[in-house]
Protein backbone atom coordinates (compact mmCIF):
# COMPACT_ATOMS: atom_id res chain seq x y z
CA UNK A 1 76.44 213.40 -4.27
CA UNK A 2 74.68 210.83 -6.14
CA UNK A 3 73.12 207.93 -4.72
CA UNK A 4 74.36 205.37 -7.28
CA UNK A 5 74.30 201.80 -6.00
CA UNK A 6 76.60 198.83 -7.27
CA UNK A 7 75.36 197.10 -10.14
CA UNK A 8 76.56 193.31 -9.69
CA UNK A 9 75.70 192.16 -13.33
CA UNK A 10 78.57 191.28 -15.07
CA UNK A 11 79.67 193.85 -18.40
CA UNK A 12 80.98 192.44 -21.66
CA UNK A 13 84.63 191.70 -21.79
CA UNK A 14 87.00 193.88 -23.89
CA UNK A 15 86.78 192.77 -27.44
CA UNK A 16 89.54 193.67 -30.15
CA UNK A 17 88.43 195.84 -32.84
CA UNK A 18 87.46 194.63 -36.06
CA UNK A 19 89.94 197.27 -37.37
CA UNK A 20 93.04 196.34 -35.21
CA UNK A 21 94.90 195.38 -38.05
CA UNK A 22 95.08 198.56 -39.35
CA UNK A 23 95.27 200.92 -36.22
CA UNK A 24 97.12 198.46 -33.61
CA UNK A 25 97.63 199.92 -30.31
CA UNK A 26 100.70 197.89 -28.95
CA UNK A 27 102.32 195.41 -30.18
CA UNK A 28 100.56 191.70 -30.08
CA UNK A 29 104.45 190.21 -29.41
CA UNK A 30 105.42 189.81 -25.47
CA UNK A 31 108.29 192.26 -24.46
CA UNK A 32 110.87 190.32 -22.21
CA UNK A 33 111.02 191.76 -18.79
CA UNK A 34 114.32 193.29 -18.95
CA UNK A 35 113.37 195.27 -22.06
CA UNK A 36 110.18 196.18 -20.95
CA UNK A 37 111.93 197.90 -17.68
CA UNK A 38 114.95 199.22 -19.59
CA UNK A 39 113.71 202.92 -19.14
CA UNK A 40 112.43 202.36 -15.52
CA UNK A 41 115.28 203.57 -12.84
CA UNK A 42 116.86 201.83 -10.17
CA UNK A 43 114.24 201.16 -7.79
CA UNK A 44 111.88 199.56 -10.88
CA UNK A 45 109.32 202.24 -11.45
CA UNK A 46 109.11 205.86 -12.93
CA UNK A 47 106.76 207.62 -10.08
CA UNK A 48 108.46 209.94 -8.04
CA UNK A 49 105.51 209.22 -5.24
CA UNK A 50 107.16 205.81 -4.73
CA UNK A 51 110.46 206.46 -4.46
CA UNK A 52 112.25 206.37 -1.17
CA UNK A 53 113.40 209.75 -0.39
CA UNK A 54 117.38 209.17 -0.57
CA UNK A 55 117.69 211.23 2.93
CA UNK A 56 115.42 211.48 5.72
CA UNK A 57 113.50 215.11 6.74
CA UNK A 58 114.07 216.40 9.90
CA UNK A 59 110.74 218.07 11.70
CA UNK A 60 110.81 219.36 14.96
CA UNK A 61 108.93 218.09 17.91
CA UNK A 62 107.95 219.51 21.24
CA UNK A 63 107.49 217.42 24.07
CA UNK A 64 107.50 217.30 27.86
CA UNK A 65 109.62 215.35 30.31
CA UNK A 66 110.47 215.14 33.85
CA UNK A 67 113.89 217.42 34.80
CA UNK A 68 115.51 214.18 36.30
CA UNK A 69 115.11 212.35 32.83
CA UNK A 70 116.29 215.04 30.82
CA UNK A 71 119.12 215.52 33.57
CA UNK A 72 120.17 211.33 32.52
CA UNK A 73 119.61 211.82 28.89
CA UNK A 74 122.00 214.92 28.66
CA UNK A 75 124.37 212.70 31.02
CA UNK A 76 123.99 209.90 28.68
CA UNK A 77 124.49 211.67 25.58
CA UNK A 78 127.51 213.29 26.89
CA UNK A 79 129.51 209.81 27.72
CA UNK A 80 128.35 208.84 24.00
CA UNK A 81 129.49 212.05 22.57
CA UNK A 82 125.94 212.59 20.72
CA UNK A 83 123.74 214.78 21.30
CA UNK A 84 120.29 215.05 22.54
CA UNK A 85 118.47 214.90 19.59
CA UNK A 86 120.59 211.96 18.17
CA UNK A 87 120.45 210.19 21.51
CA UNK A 88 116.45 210.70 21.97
CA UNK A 89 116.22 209.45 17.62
CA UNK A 90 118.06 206.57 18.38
CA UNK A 91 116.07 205.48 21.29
CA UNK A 92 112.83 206.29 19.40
CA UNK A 93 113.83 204.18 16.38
CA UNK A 94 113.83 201.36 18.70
């Protein structure tokens, strides 16, 4: 890699073109906000990276407990007519 260091002198600020007129790039007029996010979806922005997946993945874990505390969970779960892995998400969520 290069060894390029920060260079704290300030650059020149954007300038408009002297040709602007003639090739504008957006409009010079403010868009109101609910125009301007007419074409966004629901959640207010177009990337589906941000987007809240609409239903959680499951993955599998492994892990290892003592007999007796599986013995209560089961036990537990059982009374609450869950099951284990319902019972063991529920406890972990909180």
């Amino acid at each position: 890699m290069s060894d390029t260091q920060f260079d704290p002198t300030p650059r020149p600020s954007l300038r408009k073109a002297a040709d602007s007129g003639i090739h504008p790039v957006t409009n010079s007029e403010p868009r109101s906000l609910a125009s301007s996010n007419s074409d966004l979806g629901h959640t207010g922005n177009t990337s589906d990276s941000v987007k809240v997946p609409r239903k959680d993945k499951l993955v599998e874990i492994s892990i290892e407990l003592p007999k007796s505390l599986i013995k209560a969970l089961k036990k537990e779960a059982k009374s609450n007519k869950q099951s284990m892995d319902q019972l063991i998400a529920q406890r972990l969520k909180h």
